[in-house]
Protein backbone atom coordinates (compact mmCIF):
# COMPACT_ATOMS: atom_id res chain seq x y z
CA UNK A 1 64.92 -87.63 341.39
CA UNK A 2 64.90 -90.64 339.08
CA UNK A 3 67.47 -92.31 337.13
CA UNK A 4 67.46 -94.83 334.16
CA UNK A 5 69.76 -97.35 332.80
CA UNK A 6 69.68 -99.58 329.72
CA UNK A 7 70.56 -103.17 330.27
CA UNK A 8 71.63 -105.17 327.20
CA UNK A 9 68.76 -108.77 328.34
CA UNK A 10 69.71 -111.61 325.32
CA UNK A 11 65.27 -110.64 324.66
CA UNK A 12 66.36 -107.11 323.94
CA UNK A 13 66.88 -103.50 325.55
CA UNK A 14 65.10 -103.30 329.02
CA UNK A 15 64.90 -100.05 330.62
CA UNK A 16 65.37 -99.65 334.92
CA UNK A 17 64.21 -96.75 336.32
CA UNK A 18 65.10 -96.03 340.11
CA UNK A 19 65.23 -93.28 342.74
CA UNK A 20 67.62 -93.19 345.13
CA UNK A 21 67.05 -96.50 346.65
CA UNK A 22 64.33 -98.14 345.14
CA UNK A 23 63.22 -100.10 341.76
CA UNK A 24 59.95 -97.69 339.55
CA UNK A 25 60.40 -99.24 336.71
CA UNK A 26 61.98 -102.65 334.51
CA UNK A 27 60.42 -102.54 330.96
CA UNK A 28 61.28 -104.14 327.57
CA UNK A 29 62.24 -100.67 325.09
CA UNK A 30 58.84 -101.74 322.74
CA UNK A 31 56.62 -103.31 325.28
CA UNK A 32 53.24 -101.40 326.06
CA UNK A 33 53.02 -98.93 328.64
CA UNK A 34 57.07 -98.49 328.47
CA UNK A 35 57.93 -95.69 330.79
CA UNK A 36 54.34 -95.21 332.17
CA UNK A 37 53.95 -92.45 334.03
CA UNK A 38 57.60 -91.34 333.63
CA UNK A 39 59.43 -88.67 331.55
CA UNK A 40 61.94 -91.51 330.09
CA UNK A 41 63.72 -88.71 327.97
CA UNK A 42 64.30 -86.26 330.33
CA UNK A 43 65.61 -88.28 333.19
CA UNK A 44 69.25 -88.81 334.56
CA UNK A 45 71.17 -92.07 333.13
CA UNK A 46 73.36 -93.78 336.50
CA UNK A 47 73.91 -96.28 337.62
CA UNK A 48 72.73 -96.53 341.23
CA UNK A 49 73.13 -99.58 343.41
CA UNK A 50 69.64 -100.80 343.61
CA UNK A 51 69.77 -100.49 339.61
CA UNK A 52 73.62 -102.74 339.72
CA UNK A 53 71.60 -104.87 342.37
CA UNK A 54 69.24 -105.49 339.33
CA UNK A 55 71.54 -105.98 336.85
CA UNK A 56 72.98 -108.67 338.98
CA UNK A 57 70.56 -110.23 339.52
CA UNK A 58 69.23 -110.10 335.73
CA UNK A 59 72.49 -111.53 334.54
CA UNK A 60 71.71 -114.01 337.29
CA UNK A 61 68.32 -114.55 335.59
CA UNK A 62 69.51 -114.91 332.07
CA UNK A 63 72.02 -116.99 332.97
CA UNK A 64 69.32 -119.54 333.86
CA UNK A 65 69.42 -119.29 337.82
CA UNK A 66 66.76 -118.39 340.35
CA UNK A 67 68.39 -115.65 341.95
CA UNK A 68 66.87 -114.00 345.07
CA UNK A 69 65.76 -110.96 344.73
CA UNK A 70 64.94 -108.33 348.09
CA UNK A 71 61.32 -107.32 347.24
CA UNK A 72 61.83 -104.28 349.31
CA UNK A 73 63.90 -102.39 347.11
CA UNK A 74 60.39 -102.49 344.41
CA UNK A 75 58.65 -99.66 345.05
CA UNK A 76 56.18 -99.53 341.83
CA UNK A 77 53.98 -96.66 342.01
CA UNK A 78 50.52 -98.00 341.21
CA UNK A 79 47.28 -97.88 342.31
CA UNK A 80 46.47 -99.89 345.96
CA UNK A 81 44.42 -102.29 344.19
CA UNK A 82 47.27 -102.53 341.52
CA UNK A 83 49.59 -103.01 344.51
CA UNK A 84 47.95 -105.62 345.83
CA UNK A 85 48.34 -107.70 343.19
CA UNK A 86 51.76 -106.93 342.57
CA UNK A 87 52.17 -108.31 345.99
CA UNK A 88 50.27 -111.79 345.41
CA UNK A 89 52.17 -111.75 342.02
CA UNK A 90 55.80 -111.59 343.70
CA UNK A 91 55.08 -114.59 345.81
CA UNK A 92 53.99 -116.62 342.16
CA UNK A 93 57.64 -119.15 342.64
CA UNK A 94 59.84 -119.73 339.98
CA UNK A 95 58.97 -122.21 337.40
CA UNK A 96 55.36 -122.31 338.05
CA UNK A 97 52.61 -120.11 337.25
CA UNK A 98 49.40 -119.04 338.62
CA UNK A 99 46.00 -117.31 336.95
CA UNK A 100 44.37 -113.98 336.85
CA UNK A 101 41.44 -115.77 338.77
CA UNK A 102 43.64 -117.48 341.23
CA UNK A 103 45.32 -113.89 341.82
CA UNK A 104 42.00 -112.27 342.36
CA UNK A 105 40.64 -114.21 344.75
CA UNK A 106 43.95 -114.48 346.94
CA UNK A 107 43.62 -110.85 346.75
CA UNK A 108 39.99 -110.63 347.65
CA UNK A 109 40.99 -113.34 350.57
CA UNK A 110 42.77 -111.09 351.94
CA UNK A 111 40.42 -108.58 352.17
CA UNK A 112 37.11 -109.60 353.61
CA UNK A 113 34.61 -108.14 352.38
CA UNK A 114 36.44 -106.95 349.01
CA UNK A 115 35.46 -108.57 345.73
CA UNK A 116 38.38 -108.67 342.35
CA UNK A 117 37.86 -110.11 339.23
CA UNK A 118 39.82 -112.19 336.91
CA UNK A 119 39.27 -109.04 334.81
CA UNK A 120 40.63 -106.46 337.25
CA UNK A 121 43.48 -109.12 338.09
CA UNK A 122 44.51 -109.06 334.45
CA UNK A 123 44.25 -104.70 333.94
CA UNK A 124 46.63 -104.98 337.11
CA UNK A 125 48.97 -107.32 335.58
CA UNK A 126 48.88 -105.80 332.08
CA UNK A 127 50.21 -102.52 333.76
CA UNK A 128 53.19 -104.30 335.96
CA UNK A 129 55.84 -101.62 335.74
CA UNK A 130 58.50 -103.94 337.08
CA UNK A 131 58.27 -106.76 334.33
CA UNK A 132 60.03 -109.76 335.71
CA UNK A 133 61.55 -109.14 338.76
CA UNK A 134 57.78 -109.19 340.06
CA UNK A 135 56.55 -111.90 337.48
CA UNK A 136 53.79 -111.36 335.54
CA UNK A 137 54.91 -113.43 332.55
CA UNK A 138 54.18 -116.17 334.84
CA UNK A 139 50.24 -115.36 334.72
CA UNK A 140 48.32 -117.74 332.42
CA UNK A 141 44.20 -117.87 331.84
CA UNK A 142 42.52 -120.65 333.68
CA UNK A 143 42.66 -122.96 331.06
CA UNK A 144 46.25 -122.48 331.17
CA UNK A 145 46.16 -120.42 327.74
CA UNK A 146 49.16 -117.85 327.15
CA UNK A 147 47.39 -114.96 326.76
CA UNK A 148 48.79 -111.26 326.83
CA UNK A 149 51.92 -110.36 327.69
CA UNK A 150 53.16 -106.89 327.97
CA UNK A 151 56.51 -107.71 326.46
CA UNK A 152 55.16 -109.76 323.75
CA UNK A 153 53.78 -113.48 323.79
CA UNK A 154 57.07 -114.97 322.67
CA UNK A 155 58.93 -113.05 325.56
CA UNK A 156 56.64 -114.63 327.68
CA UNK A 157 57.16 -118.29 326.13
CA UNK A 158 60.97 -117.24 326.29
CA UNK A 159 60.50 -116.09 330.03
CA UNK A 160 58.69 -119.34 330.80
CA UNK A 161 61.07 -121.91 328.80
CA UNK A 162 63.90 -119.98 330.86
CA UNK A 163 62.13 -121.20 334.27
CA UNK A 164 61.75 -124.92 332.88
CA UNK A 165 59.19 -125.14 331.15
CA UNK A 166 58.82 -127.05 327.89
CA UNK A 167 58.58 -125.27 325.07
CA UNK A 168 56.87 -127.72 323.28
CA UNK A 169 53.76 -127.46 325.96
CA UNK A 170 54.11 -124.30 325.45
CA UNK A 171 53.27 -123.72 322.07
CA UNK A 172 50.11 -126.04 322.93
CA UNK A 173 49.12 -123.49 325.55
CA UNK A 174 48.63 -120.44 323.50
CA UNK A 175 45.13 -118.77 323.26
């Protein structure tokens, strides 16, 4: 069984979805892909505690900290390949970023033989079903461009000024 519960982020509404014990799901209400694969409408609202943990921890977040987060209660269901780069992407740190060509090749680094693509890298992080907690909005293009963002580019900016960065620099960065 899944549940859902709305939390109130100062960017707007962002839906958690969870089963009993683990994270599906943290999207923005109007982002693309909201819900993904799940019936949004027809499933249970609760609270559980990995969805309080989450909360916590995203009042933590908005409040400007870097709170710790287990990354064993994020269970997104995705494709392996998908997975994968979930993976790299939870080990991005906080503050800094990383690109879709640096992902892909830490992911094809660790598996011999296996080739990714910037372009794969990107389709992977495009469809993150757990926006922020694992951090896509901290993906950038090689030349350090802002390019898509789920949630919207000036979430990401947001997002990214919220870490440190300048949002001056910022503005310079968009593609």
């Amino acid at each position: 069984m899944y549940y859902k519960s709305i939390y109130p982020s100062p960017l707007g509404q962002i839906a958690i979805v969870s089963d009993d014990k683990t994270i599906k799901g943290v999207w923005f209400a109007d982002q693309k892909h909201f819900g993904s694969q799940y019936d949004m409408q027809t499933m249970t609202a609760a609270e559980t505690p990995v969805i309080k943990k989450v909360k916590n921890w995203l009042d933590a977040y908005f409040a400007g900290e870097n709170p710790t987060l287990d990354p064993t209660i994020l269970a997104p269901e995705v494709t392996p390949y998908r997975k994968q780069i979930l993976n790299t992407l939870i080990h991005v740190p906080y503050g800094q970023t990383t690109s879709y060509k640096e992902l892909a090749d830490q992911v094809a680094l660790n598996a011999p033989g296996k080739r990714s693509s910037a372009r794969a890298a990107g389709g992977a992080v495009g469809h993150n079903p757990i926006s922020i907690l694992i951090p896509c909005h901290r993906v950038v293009a090689t030349n350090g461009a802002l390019t898509g963002y789920a949630g919207g580019i000036d979430r990401k900016i947001a997002l990214l000024a919220l870490e440190g960065f300048d949002q001056s620099k910022l503005a310079n960065y968009q593609g």
